[in-house]
N, C-alpha and C. Protein backbone atom coordinates (compact mmCIF):
# COMPACT_ATOMS: atom_id res chain seq x y z
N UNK A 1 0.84 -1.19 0.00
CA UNK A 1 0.00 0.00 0.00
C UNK A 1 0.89 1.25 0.00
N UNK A 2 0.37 2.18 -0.76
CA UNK A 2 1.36 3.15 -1.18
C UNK A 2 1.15 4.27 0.32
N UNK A 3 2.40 5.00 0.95
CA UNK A 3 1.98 5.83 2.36
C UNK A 3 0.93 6.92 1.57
N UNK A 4 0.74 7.52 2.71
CA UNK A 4 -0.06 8.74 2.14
C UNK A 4 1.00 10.32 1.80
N UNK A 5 0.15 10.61 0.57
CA UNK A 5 1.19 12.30 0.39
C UNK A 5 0.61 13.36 0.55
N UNK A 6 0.86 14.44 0.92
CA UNK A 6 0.09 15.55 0.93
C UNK A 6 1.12 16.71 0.23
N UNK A 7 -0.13 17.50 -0.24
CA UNK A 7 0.05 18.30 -1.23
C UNK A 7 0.46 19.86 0.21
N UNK A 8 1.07 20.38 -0.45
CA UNK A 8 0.72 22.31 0.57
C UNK A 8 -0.23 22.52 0.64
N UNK A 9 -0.82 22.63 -0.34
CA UNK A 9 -2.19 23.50 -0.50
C UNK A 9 -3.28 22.93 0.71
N UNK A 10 -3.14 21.06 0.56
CA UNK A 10 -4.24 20.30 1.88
C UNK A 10 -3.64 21.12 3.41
N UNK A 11 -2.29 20.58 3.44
CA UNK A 11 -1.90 21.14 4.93
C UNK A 11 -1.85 22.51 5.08
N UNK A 12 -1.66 23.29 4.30
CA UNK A 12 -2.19 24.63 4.54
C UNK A 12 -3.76 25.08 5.02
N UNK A 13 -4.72 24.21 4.49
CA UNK A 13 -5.88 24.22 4.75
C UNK A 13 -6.47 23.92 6.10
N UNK A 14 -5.57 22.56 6.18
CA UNK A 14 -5.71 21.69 7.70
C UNK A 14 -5.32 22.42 8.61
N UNK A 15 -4.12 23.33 8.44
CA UNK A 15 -3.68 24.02 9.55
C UNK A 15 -3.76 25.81 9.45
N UNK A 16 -5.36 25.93 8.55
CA UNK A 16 -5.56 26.90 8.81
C UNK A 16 -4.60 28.29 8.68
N UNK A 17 -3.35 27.87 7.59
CA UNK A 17 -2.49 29.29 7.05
C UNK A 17 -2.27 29.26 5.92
N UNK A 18 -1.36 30.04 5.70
CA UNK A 18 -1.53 29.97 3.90
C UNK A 18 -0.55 29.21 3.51
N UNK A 19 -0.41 28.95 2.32
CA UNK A 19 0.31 27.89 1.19
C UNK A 19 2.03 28.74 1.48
N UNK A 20 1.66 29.98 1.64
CA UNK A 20 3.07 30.18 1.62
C UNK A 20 4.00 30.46 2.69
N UNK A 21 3.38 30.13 3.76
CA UNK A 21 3.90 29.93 5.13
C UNK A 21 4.29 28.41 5.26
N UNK A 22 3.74 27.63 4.93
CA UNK A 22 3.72 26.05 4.56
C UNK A 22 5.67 25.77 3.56
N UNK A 23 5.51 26.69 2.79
CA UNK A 23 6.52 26.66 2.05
C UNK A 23 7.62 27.51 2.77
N UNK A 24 7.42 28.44 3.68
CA UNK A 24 8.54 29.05 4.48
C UNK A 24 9.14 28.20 5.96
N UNK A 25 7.92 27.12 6.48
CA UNK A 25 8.62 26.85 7.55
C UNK A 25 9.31 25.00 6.53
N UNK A 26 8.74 25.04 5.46
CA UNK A 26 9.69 23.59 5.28
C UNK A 26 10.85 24.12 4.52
N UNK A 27 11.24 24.98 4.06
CA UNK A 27 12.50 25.94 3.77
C UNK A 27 13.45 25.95 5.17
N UNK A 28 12.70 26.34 6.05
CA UNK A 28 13.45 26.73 7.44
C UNK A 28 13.47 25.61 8.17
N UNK A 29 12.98 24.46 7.73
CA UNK A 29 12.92 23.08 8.78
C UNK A 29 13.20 21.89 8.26
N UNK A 30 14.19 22.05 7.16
CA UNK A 30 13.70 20.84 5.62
C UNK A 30 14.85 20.08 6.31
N UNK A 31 15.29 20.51 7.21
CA UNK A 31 16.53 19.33 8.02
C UNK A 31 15.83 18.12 8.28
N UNK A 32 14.56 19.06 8.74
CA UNK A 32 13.53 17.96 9.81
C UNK A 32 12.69 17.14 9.02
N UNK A 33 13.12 17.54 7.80
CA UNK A 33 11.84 16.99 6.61
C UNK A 33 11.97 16.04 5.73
N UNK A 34 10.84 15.00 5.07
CA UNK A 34 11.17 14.86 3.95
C UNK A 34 12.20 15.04 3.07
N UNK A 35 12.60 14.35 1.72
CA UNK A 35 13.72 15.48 0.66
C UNK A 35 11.75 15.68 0.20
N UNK A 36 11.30 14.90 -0.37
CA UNK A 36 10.36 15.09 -1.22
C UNK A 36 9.28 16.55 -0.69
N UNK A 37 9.51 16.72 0.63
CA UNK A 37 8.75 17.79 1.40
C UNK A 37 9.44 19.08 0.63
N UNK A 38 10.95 19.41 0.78
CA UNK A 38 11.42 20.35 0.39
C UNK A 38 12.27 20.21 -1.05
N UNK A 39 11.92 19.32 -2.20
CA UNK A 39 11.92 19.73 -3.31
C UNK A 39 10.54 20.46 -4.22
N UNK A 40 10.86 20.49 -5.53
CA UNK A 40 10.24 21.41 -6.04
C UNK A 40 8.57 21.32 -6.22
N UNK A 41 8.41 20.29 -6.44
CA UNK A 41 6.91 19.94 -6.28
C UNK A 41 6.46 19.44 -5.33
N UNK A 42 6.24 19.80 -3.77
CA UNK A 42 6.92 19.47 -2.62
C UNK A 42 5.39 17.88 -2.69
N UNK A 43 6.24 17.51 -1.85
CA UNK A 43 4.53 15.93 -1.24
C UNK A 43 5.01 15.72 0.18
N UNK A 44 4.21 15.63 1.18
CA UNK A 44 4.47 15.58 2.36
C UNK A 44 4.24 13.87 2.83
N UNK A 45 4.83 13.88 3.60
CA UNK A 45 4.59 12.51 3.89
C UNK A 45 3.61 12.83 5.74
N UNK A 46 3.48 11.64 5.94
CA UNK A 46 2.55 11.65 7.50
C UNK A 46 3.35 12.69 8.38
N UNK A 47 4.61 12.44 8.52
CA UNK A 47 5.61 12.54 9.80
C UNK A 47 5.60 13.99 9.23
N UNK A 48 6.01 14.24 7.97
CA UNK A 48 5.95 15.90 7.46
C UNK A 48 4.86 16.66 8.11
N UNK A 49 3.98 16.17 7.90
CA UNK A 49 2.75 16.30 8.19
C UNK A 49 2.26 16.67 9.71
N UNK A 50 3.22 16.03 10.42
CA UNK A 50 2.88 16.04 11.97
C UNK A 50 3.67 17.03 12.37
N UNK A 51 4.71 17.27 11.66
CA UNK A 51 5.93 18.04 12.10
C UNK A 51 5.46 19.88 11.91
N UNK A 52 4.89 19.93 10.63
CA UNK A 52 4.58 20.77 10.21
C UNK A 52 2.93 21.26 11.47
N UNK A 53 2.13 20.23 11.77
CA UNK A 53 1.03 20.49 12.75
C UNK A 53 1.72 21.29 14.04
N UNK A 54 2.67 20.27 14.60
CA UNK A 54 3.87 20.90 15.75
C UNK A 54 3.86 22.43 15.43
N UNK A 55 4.22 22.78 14.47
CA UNK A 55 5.29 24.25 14.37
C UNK A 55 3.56 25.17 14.19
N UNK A 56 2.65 24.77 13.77
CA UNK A 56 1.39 25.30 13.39
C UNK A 56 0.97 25.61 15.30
N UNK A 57 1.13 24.41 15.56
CA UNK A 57 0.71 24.42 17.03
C UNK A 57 1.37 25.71 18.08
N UNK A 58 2.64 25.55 17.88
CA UNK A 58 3.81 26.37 18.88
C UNK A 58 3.58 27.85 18.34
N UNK A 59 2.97 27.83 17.12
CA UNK A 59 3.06 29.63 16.73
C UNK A 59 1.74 30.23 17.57
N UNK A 60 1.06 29.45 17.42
CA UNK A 60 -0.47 29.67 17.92
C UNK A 60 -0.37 30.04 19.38
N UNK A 61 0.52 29.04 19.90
CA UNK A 61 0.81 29.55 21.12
C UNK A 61 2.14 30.74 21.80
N UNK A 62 2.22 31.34 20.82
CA UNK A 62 3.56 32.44 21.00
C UNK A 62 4.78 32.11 20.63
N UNK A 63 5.13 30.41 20.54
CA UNK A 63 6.36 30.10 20.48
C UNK A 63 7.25 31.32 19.60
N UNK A 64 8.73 31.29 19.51
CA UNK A 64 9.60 32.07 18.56
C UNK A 64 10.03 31.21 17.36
N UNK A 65 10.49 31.08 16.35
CA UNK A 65 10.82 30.32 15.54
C UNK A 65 11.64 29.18 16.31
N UNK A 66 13.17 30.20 16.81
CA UNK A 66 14.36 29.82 17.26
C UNK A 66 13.72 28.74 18.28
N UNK A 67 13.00 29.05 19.24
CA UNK A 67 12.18 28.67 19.98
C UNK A 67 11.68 27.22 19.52
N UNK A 68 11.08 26.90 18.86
CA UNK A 68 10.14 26.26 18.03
C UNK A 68 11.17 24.72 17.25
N UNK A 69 12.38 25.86 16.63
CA UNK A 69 13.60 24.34 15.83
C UNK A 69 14.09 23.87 16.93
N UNK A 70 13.85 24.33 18.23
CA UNK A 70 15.22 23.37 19.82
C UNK A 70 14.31 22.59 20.03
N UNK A 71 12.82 22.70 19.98
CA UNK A 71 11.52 21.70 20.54
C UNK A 71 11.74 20.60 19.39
N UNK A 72 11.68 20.87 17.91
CA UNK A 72 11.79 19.80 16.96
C UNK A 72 12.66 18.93 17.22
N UNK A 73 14.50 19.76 17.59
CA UNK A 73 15.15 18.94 17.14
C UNK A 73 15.50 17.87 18.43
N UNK A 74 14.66 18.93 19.59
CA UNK A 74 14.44 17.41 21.04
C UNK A 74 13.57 16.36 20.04
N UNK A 75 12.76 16.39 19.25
CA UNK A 75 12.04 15.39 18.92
C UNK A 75 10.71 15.45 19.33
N UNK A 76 10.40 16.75 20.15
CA UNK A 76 8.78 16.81 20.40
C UNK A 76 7.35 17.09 18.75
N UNK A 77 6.81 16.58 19.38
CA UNK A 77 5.51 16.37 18.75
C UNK A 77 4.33 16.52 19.24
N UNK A 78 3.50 17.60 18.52
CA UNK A 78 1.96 17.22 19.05
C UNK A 78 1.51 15.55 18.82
N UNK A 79 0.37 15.43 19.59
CA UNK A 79 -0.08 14.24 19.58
C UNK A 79 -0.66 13.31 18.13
N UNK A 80 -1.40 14.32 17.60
CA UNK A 80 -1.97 14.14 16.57
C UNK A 80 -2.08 15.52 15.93
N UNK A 81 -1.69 15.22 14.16
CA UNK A 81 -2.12 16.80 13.34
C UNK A 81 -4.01 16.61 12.71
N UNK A 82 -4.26 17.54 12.74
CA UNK A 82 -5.51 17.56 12.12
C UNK A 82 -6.28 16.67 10.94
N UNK A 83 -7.42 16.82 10.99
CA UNK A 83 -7.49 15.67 9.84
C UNK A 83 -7.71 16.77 8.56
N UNK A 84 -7.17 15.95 7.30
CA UNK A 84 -6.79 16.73 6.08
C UNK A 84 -8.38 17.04 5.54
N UNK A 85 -8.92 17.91 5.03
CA UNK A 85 -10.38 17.97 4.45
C UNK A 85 -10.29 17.29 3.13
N UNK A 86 -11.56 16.76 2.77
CA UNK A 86 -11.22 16.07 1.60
C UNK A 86 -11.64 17.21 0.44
N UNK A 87 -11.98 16.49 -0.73
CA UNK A 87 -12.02 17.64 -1.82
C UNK A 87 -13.54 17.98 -1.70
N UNK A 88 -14.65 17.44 -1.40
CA UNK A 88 -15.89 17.76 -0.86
C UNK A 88 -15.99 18.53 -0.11
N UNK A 89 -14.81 18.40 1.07
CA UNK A 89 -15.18 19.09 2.41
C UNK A 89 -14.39 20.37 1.98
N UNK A 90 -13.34 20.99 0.99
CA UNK A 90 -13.24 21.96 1.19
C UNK A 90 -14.13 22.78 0.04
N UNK A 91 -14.91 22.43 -0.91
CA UNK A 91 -15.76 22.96 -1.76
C UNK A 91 -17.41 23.27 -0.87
N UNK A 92 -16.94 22.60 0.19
CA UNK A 92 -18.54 22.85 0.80
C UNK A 92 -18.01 23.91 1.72
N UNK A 93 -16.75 24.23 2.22
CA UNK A 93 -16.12 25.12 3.29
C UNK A 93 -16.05 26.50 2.31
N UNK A 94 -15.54 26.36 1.21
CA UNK A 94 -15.63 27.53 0.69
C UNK A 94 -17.37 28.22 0.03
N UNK A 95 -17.67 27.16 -0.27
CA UNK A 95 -19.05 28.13 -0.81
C UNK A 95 -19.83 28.62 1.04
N UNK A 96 -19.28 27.89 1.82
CA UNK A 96 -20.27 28.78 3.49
C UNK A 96 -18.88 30.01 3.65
N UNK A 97 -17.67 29.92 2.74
CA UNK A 97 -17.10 31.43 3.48
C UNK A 97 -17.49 31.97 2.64
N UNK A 98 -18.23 31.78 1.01
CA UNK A 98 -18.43 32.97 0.12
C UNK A 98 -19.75 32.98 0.49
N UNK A 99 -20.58 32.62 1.08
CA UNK A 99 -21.92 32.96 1.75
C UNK A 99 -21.74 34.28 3.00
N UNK A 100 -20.90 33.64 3.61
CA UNK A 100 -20.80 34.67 5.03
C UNK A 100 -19.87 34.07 5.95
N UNK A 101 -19.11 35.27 6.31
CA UNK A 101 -18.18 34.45 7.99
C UNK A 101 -18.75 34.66 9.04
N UNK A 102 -19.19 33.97 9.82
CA UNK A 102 -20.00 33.79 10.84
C UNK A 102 -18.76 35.18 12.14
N UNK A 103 -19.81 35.77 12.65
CA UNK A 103 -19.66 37.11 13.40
C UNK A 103 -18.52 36.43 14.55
N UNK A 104 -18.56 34.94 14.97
CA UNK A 104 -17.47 34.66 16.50
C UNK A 104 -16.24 33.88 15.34
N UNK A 105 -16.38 33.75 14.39
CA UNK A 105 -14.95 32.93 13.28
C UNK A 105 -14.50 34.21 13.22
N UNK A 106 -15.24 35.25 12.92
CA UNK A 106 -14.71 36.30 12.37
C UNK A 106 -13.79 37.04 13.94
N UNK A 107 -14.59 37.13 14.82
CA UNK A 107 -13.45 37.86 16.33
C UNK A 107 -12.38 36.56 16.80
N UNK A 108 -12.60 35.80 16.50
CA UNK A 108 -11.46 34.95 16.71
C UNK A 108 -10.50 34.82 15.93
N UNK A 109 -10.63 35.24 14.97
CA UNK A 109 -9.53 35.85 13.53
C UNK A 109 -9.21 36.65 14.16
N UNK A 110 -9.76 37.57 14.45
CA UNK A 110 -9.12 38.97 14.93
C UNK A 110 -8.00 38.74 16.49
N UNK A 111 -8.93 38.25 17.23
CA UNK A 111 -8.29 37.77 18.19
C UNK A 111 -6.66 37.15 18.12
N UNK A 112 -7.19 35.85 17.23
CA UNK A 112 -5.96 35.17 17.05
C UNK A 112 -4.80 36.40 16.42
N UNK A 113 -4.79 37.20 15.50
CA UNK A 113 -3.94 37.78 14.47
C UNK A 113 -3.59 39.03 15.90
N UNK A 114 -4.27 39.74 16.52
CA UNK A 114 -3.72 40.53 17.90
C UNK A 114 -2.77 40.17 18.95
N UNK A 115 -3.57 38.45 18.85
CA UNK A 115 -2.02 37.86 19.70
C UNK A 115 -1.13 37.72 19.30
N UNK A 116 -0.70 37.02 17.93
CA UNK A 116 -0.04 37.11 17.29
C UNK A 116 1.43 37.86 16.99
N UNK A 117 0.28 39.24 16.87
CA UNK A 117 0.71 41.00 17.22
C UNK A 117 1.34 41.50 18.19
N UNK A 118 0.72 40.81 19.44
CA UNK A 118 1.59 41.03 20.63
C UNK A 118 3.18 40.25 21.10
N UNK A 119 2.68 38.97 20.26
CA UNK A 119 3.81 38.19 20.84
C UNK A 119 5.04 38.48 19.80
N UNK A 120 4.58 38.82 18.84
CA UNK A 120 5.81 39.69 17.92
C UNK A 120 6.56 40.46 18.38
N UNK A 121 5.40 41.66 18.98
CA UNK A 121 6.42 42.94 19.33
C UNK A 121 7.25 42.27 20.95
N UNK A 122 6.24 41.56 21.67
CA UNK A 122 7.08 41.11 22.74
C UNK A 122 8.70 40.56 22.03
N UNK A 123 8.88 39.73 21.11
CA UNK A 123 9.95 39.25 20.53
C UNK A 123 10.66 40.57 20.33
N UNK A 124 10.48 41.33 19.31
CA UNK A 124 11.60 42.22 18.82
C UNK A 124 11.93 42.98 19.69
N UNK A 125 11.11 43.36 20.92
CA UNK A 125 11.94 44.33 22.04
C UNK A 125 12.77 43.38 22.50
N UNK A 126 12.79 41.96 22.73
CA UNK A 126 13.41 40.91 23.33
C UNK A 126 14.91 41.00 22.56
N UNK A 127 14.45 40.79 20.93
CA UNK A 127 16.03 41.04 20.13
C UNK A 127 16.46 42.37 20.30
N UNK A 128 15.73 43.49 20.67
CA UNK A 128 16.40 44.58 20.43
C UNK A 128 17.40 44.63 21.82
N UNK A 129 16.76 43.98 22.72
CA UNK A 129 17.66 44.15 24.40
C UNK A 129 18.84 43.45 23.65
N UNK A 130 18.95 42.42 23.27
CA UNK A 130 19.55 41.37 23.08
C UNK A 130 20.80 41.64 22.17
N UNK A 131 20.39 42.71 21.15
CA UNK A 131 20.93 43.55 20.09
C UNK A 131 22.01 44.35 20.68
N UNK A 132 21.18 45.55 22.03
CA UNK A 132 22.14 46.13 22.59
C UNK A 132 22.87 45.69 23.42
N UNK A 133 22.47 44.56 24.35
CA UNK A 133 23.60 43.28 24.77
C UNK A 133 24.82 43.62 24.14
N UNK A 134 24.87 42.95 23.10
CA UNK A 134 25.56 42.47 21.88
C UNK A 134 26.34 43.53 22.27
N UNK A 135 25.65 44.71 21.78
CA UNK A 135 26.94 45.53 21.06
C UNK A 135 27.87 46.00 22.35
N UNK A 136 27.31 46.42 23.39
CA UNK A 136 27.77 46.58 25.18
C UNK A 136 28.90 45.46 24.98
N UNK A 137 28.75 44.16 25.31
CA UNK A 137 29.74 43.29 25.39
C UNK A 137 30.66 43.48 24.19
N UNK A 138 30.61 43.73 22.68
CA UNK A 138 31.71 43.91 21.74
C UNK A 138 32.85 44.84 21.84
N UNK A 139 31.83 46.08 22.93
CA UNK A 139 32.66 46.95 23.39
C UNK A 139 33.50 46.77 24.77
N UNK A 140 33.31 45.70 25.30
CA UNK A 140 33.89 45.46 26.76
C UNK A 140 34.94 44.35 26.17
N UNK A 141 34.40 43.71 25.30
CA UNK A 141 35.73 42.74 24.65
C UNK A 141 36.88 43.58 24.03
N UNK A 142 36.26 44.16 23.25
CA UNK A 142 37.15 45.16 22.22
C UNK A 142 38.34 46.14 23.35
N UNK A 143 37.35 46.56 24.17
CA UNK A 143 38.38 47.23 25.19
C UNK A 143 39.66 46.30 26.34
N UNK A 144 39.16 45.02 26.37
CA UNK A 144 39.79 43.91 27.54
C UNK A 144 40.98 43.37 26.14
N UNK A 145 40.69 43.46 24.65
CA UNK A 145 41.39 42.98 24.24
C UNK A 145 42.66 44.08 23.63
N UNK A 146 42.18 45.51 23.55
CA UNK A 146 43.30 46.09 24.15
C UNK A 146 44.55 46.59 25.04
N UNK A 147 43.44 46.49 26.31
CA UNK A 147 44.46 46.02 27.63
C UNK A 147 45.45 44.66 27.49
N UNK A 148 44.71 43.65 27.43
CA UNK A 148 45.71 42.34 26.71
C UNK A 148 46.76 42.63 25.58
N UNK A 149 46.58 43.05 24.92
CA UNK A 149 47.71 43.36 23.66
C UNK A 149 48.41 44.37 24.59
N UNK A 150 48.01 45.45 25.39
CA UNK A 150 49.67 46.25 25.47
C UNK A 150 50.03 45.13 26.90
N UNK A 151 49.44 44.71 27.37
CA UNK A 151 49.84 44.12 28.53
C UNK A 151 50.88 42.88 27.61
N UNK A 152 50.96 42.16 26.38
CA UNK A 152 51.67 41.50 25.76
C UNK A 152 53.14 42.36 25.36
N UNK A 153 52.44 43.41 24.69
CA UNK A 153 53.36 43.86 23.89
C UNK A 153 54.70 44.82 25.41
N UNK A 154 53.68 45.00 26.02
CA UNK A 154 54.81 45.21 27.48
C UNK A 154 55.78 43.78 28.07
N UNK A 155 55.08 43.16 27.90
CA UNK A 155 56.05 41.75 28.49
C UNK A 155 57.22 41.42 27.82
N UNK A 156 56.81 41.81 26.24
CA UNK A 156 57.69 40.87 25.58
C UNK A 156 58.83 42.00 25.20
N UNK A 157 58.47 43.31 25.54
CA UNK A 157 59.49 44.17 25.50
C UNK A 157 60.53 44.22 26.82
N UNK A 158 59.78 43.63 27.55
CA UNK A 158 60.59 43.90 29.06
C UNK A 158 61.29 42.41 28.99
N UNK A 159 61.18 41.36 28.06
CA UNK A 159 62.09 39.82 28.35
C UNK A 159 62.70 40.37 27.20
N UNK A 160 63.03 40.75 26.20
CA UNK A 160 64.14 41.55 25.32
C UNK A 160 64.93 42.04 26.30
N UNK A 161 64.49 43.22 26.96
CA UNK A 161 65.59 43.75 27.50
C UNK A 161 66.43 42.47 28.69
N UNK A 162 65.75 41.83 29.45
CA UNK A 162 66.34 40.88 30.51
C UNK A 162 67.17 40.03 29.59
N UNK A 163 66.97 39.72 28.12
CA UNK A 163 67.48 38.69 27.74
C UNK A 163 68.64 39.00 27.31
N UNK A 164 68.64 40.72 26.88
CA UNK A 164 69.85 40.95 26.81
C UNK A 164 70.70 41.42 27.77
N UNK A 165 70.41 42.13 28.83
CA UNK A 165 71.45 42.02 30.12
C UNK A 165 71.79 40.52 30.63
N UNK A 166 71.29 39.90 30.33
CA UNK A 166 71.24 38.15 30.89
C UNK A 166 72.67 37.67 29.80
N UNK A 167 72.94 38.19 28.58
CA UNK A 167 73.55 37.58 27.74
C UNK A 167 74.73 37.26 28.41
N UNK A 168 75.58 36.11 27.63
CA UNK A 168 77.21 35.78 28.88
C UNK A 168 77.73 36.62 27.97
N UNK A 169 78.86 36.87 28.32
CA UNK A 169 80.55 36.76 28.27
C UNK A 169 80.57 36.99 26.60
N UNK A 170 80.76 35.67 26.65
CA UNK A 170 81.05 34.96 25.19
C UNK A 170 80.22 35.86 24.42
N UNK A 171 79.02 35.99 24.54
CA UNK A 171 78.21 36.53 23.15
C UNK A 171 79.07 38.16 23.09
N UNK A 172 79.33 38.89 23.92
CA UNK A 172 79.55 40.14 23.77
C UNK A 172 81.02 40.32 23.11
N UNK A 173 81.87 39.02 23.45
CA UNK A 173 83.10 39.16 22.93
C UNK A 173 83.11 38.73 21.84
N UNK A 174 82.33 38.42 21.17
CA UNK A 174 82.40 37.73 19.76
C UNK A 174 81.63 38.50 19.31
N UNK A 175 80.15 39.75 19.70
CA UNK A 175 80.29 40.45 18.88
C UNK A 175 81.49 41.88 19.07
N UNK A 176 82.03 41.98 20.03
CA UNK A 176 83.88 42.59 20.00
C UNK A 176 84.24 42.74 18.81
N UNK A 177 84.57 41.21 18.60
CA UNK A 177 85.40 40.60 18.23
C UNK A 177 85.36 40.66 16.57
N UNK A 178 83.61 40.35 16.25
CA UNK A 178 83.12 40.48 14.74
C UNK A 178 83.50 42.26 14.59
N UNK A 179 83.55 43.11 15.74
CA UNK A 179 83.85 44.56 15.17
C UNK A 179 84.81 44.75 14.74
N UNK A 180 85.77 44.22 15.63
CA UNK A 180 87.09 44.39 14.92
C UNK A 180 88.02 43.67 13.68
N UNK A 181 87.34 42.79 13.48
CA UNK A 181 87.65 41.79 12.30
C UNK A 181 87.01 42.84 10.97
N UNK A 182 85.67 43.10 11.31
CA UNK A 182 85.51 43.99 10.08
C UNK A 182 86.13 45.44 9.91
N UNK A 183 86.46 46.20 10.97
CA UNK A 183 87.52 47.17 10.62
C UNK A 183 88.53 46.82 10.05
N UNK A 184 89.29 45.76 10.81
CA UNK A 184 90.57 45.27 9.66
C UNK A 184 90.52 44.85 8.83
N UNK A 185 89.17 44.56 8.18
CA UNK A 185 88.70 43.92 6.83
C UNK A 185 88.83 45.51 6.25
N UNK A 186 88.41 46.36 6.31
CA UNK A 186 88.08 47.70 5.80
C UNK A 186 89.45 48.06 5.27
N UNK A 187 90.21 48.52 6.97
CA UNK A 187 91.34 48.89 6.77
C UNK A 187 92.20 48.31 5.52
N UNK A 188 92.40 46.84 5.66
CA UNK A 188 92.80 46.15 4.72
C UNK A 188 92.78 46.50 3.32
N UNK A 189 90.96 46.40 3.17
CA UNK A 189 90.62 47.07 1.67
C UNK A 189 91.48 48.61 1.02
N UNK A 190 91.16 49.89 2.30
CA UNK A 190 91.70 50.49 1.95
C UNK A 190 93.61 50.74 1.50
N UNK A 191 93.87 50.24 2.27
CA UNK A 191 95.47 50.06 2.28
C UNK A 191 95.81 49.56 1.01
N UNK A 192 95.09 48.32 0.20
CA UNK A 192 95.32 47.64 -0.75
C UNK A 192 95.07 48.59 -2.03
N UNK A 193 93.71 49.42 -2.19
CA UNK A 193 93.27 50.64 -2.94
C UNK A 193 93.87 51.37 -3.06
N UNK A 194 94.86 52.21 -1.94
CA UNK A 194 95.70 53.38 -2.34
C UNK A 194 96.64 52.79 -2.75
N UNK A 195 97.01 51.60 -2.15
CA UNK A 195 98.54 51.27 -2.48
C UNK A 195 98.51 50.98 -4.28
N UNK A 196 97.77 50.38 -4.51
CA UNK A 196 97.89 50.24 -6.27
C UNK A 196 97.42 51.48 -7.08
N UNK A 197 96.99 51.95 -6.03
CA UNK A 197 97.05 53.90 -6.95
C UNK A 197 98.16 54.38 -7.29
N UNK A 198 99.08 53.96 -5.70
CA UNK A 198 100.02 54.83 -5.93
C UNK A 198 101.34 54.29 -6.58
């Protein structure tokens, strides 16, 4: 028996959003997915299917995206996803919304899309703290990693100098020693220069 596939367009229906939200969270979740979910003519399989109910579920309830992929990739799951409408049931769903939306579908739209609203802006003041976090600490690094560099560049100037008062004997007489070998190299040269001048 062949599994079952689902199209976007059904699970978009089932879970009550649009086709192209369907196509943005299996873009953003296609780790978790199917290949056949996130290629081009996408087909969902059951587990797609459940996975995709999950993330339908967690938005509804405020979840954050970020929020939402740490629950997947524990492996949580709603219990059960919705049942898919068949092709009857959504031709009979659409001719009662082109009739009329009933006055409590309609405030619970509203409702739902306000919370929504809220739990958004709750998020972006959340990234914006989070934002200026950020930049506070880049500047407390940036500054600790200046102190560190001269605090380096002081050390390694102060074991230069120890290393050279530390030097023995020997090293100082041999460079002496290289001084005066090259003066008499000089001298030499010159002595040899005038002398065949003259």
């Amino acid at each position: 028996m062949k599994p079952t596939e689902y199209k976007t367009g059904s699970i978009a229906k089932a879970l009550n959003v649009h086709e192209n939200t369907i196509r943005d969270w299996s873009d953003r979740y296609q780790s978790l997915l199917s290949k056949r979910a996130t290629s081009g003519r996408r087909k969902f399989t059951e587990d797609d299917f459940l996975l995709l109910a999950t993330i339908a579920d967690y938005r509804d309830k405020g979840l954050s995206l970020d929020a939402i992929e740490a629950a997947l990739q524990k492996g949580q799951r709603i219990d059960k996803a919705p049942d898919v409408p068949t092709p009857d049931e959504l031709e009979a769903r659409q001719d009662v919304e082109i009739v009329a939306i009933p006055r409590d579908s309609y405030l619970l739209e509203v409702e739902r899309y306000q919370l929504q609203i809220e739990v958004a802006k709750a998020e972006i003041e959340r990234l914006k703290s989070d934002l200026v976090g950020a930049v506070g600490d880049k500047e407390r690094i940036q500054s600790r990693l200046m102190e560190v560099t001269s605090l380096y560049d002081a050390a390694k100037a102060r074991l230069e100098i120890i290393e050279q008062e530390r030097r023995p004997a020997a090293y100082w007489l041999a460079i002496i020693a290289g001084i005066v070998i090259t003066v008499i190299l000089i001298a030499a040269v010159v002595v040899v220069y005038f002398g065949s001048r003259g």
